[in-house]
Structures are given as C-alpha cells and as structure tokens.
PDB file of N, CA and C in Angstrom:
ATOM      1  N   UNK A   1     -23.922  26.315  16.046  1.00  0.00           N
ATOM      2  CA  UNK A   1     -24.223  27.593  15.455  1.00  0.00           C
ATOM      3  C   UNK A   1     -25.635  27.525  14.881  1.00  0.00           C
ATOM      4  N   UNK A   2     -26.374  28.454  15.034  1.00  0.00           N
ATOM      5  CA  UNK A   2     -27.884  28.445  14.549  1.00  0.00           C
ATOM      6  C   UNK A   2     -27.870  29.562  13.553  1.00  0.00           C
ATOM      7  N   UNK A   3     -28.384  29.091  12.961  1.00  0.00           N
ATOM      8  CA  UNK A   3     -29.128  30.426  11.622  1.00  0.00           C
ATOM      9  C   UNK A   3     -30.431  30.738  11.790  1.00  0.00           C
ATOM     10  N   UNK A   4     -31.074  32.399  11.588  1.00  0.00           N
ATOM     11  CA  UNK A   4     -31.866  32.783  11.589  1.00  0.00           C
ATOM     12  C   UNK A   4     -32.945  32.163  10.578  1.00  0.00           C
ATOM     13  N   UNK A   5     -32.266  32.075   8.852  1.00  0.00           N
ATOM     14  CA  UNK A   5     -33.208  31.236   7.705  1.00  0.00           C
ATOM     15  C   UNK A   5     -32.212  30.652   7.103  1.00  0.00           C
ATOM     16  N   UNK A   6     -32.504  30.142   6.175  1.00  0.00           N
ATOM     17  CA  UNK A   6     -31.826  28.903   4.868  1.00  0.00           C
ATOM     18  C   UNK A   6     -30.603  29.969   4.450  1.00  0.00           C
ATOM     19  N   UNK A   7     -30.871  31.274   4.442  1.00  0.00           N
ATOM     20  CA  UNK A   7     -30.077  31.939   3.213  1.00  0.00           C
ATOM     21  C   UNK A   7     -29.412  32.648   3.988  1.00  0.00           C
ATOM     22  N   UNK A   8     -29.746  32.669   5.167  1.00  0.00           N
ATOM     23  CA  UNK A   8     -28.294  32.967   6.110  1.00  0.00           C
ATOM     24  C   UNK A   8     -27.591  31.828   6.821  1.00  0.00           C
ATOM     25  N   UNK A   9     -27.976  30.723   6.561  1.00  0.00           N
ATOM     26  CA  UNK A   9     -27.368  29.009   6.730  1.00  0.00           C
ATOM     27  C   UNK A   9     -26.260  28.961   5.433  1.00  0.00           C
ATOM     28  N   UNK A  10     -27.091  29.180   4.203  1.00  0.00           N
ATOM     29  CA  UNK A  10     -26.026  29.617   2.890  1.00  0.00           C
ATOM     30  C   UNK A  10     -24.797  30.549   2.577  1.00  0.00           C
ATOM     31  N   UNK A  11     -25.511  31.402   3.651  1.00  0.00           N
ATOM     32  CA  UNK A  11     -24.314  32.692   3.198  1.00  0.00           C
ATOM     33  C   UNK A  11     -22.825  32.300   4.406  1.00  0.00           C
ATOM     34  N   UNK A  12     -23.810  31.891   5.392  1.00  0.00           N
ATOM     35  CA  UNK A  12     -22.529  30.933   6.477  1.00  0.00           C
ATOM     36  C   UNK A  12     -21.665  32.557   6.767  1.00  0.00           C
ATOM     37  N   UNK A  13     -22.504  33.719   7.262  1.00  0.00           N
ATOM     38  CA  UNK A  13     -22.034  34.801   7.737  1.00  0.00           C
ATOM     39  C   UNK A  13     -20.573  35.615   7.258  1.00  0.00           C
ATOM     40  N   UNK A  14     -20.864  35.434   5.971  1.00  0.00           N
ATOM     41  CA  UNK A  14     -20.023  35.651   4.734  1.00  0.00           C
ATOM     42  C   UNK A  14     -19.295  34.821   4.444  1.00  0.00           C
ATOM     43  N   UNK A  15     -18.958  33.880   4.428  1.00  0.00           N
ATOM     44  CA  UNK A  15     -17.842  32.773   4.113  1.00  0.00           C
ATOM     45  C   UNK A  15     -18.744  31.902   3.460  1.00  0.00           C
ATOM     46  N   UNK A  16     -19.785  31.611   3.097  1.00  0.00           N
ATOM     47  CA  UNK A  16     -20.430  31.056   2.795  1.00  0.00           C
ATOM     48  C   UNK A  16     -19.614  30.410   1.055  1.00  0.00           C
ATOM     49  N   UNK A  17     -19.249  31.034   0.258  1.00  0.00           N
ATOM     50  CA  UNK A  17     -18.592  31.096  -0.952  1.00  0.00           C
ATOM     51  C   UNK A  17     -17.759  30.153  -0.323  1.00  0.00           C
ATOM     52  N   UNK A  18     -16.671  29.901   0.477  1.00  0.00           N
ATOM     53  CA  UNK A  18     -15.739  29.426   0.777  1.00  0.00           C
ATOM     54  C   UNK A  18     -16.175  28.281   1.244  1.00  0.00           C
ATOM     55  N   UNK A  19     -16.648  28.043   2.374  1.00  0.00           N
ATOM     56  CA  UNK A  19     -17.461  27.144   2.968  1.00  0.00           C
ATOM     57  C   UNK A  19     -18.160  25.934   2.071  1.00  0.00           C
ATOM     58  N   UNK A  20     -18.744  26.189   1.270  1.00  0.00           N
ATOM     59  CA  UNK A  20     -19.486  25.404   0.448  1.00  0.00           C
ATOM     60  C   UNK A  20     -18.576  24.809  -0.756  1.00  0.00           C
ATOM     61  N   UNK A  21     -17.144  25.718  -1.002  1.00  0.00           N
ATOM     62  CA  UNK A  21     -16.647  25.226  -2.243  1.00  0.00           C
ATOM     63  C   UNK A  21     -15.512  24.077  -1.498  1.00  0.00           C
ATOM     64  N   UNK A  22     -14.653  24.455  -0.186  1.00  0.00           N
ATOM     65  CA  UNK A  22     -14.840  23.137   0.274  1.00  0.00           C
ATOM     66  C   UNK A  22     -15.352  21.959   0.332  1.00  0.00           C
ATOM     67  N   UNK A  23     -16.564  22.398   0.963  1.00  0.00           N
ATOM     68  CA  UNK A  23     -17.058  21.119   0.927  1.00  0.00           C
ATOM     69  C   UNK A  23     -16.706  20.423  -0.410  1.00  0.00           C
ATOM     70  N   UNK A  24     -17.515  21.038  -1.395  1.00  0.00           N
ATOM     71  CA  UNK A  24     -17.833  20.724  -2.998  1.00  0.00           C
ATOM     72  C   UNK A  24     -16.669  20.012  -3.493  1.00  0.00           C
ATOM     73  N   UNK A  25     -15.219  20.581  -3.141  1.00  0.00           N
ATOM     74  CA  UNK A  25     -14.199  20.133  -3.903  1.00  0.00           C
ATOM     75  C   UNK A  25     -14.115  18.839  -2.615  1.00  0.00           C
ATOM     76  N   UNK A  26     -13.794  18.762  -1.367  1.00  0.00           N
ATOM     77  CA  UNK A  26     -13.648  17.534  -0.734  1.00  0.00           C
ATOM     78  C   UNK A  26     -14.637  16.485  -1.296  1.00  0.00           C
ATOM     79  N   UNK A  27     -15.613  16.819  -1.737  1.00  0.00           N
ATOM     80  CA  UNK A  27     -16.818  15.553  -1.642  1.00  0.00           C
ATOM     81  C   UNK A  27     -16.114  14.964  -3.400  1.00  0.00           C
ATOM     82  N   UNK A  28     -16.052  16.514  -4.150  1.00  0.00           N
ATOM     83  CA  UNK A  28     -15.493  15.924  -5.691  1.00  0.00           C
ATOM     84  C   UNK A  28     -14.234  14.962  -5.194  1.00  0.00           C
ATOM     85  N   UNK A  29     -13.532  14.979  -4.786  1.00  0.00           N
ATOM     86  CA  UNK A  29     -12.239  14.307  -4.570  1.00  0.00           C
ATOM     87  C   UNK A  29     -12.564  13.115  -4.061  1.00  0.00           C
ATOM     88  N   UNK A  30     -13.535  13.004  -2.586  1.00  0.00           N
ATOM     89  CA  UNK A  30     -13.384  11.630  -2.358  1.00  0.00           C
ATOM     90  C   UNK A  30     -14.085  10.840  -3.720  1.00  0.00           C
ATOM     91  N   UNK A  31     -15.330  11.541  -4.312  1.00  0.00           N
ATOM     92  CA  UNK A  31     -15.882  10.665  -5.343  1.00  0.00           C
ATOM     93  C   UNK A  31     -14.923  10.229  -6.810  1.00  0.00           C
ATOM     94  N   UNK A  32     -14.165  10.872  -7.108  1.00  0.00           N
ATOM     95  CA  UNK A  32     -13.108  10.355  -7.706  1.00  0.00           C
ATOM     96  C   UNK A  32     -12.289   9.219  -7.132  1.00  0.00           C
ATOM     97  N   UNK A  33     -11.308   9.646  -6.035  1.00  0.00           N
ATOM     98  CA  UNK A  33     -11.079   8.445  -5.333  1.00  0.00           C
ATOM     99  C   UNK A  33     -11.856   7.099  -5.485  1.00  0.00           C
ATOM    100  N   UNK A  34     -12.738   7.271  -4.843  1.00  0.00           N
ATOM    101  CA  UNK A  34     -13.895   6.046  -4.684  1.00  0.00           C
ATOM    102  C   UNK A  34     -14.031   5.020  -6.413  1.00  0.00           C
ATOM    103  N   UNK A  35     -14.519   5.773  -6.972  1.00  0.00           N
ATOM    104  CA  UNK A  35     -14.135   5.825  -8.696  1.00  0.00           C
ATOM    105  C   UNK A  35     -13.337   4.993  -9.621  1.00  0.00           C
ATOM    106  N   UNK A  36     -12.024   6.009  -8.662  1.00  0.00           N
ATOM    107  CA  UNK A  36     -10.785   5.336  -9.465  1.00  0.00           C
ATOM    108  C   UNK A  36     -10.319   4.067  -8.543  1.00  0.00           C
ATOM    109  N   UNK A  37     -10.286   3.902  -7.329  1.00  0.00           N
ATOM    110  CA  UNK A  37     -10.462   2.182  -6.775  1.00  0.00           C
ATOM    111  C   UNK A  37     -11.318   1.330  -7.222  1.00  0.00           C
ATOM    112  N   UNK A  38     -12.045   1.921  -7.311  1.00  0.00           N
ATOM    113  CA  UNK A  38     -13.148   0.539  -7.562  1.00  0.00           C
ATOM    114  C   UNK A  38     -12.561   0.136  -9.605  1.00  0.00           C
ATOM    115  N   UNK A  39     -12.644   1.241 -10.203  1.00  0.00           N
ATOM    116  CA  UNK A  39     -11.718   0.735 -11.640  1.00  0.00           C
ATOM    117  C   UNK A  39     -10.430   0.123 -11.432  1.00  0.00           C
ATOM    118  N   UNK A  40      -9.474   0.497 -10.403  1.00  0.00           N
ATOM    119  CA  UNK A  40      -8.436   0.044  -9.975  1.00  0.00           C
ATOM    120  C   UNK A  40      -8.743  -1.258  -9.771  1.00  0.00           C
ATOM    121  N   UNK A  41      -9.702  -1.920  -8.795  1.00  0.00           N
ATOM    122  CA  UNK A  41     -10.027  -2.865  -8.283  1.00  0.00           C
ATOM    123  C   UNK A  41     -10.147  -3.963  -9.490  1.00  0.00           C
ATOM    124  N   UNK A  42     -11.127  -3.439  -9.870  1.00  0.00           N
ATOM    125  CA  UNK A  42     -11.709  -4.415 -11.014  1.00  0.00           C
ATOM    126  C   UNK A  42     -10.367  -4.931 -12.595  1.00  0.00           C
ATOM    127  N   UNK A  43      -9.250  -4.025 -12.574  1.00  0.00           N
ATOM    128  CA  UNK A  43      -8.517  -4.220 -13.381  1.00  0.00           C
ATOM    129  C   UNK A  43      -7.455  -4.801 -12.627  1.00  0.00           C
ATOM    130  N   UNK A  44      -7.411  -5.088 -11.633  1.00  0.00           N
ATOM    131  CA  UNK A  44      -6.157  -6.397 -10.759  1.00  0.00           C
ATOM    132  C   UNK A  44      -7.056  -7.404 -10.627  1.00  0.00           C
ATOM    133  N   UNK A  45      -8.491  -7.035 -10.621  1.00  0.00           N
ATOM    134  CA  UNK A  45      -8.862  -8.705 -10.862  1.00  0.00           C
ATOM    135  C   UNK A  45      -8.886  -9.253 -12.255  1.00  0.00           C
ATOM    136  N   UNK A  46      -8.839  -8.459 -13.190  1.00  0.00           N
ATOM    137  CA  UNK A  46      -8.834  -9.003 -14.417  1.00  0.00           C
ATOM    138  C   UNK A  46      -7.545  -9.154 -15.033  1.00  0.00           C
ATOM    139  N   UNK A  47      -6.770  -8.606 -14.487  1.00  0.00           N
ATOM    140  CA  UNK A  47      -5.379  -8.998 -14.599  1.00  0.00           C
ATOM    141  C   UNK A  47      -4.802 -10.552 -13.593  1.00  0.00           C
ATOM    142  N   UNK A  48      -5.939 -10.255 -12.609  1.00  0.00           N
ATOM    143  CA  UNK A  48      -5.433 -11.926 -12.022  1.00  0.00           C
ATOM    144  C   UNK A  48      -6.106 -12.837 -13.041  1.00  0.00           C
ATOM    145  N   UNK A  49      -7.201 -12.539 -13.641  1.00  0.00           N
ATOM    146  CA  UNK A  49      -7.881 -13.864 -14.079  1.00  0.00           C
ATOM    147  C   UNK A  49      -6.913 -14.273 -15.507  1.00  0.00           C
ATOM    148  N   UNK A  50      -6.715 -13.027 -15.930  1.00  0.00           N
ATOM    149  CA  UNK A  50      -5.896 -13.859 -17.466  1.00  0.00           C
ATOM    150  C   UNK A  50      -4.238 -14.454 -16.950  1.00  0.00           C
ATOM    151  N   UNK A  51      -3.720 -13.926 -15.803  1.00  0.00           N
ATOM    152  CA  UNK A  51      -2.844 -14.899 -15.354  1.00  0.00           C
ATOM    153  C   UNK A  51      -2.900 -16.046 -15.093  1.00  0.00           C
ATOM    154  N   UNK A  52      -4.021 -16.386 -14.505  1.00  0.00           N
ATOM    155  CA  UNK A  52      -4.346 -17.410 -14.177  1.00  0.00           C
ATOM    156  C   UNK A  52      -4.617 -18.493 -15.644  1.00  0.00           C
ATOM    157  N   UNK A  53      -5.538 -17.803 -16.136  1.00  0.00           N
ATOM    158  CA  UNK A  53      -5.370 -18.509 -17.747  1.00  0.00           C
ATOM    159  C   UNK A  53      -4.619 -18.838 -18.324  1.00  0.00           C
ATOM    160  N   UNK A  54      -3.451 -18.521 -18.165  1.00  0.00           N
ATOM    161  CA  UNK A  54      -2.086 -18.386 -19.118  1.00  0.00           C
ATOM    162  C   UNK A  54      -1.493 -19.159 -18.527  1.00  0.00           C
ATOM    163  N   UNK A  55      -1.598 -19.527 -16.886  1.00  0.00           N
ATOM    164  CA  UNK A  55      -0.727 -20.350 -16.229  1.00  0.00           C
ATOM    165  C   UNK A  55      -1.306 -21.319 -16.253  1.00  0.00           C
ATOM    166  N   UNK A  56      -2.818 -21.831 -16.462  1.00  0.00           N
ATOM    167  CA  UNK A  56      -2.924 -22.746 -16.787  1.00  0.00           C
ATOM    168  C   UNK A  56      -2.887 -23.809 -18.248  1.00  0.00           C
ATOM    169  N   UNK A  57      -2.637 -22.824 -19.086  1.00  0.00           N
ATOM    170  CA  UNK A  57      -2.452 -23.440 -20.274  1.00  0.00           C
ATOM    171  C   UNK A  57      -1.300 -23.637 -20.731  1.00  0.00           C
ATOM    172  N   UNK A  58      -0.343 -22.811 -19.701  1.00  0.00           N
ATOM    173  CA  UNK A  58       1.386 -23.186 -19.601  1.00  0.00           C
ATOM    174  C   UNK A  58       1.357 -24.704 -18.730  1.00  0.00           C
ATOM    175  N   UNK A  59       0.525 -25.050 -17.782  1.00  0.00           N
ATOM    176  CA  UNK A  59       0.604 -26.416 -16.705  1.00  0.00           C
ATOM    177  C   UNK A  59      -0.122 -27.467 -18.085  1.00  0.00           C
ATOM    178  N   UNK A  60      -1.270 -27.297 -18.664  1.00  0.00           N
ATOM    179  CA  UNK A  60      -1.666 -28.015 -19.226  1.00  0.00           C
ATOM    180  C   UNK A  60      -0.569 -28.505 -20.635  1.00  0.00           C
ATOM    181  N   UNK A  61       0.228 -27.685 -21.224  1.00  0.00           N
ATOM    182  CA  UNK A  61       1.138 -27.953 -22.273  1.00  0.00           C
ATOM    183  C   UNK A  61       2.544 -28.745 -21.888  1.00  0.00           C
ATOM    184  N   UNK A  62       2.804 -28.475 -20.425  1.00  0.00           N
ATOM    185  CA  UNK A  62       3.701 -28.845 -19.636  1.00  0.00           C
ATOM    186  C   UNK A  62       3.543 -30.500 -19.208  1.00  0.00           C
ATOM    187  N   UNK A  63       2.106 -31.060 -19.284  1.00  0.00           N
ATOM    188  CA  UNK A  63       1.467 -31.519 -18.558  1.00  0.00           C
ATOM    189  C   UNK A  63       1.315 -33.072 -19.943  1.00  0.00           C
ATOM    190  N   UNK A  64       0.851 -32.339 -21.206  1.00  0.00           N
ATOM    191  CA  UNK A  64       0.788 -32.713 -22.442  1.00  0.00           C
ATOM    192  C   UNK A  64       2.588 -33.482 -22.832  1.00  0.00           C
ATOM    193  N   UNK A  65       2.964 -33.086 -22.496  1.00  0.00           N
ATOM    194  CA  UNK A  65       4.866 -32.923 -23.060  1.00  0.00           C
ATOM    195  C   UNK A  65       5.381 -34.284 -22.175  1.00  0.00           C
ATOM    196  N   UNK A  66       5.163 -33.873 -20.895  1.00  0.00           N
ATOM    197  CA  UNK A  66       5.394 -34.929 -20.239  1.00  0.00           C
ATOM    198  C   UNK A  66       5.090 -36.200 -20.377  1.00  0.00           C
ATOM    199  N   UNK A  67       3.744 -36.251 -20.851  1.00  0.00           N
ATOM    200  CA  UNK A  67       3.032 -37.878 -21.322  1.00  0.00           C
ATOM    201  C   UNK A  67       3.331 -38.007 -22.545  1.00  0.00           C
ATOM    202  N   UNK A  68       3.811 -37.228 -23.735  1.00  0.00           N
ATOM    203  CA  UNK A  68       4.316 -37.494 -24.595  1.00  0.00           C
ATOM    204  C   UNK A  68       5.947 -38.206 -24.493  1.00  0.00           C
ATOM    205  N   UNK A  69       6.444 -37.358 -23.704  1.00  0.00           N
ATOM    206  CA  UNK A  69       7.857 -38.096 -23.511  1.00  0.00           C
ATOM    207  C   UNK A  69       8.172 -39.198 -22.791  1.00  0.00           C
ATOM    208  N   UNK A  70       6.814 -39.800 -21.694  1.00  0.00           N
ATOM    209  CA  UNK A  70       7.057 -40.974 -21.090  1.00  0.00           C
ATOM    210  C   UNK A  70       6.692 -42.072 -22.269  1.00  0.00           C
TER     211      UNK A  70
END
C-alpha cells in the first residue's frame, strides 16, 4: 500500500486511530513481558544462589558433627 504523504501514512485511510493504538498496545505488552522475565529471571537466580548457601552451610555443619562424633 503506498501513501500519497506522512499524514495520509498516519491517518492509514481512516483507521489510522485504530491502527496505531494496536500497534502501541502490542509493542506496550511485549515490553512488559520482556520486563517482567528478565525480573522473573533474575529472582530464580537469586533464589538459586541463597539455596545454594543454605545447603552449603547445612553440608558444612553436617560435615562438622561428623568429625566431632568420630
């Protein structure tokens, strides 16, 4: 489809209102998405790392106990 100028590219042969708020709300949505994974992301890794902490200071006390009792 070709347009004559910019502001009949804008008006998108009356739908233009519609046309553009699509877009607007798809692009808002994926950028949320995008957003909220990557915060998602970053809070299962920080939830792995203090597991990991905890399990190791459960192996190390475990670890302590044992050479105490031999």
């Amino acid at each position: 489809m070709q347009f004559d100028s910019f502001s009949a590219f804008i008006n998108m042969g009356g739908y233009g209102f519609y046309v553009w708020l699509s877009y607007g709300v798809a692009t808002a949505l994926l950028l949320i998405l995008m957003f909220s994974s990557i915060r998602g992301h970053k809070h299962v890794i920080k939830n792995i790392a203090l597991r990991k902490q905890r399990e190791d200071k459960l192996r190390q006390v475990r670890e302590q106990r044992q050479k105490q009792d031999k």
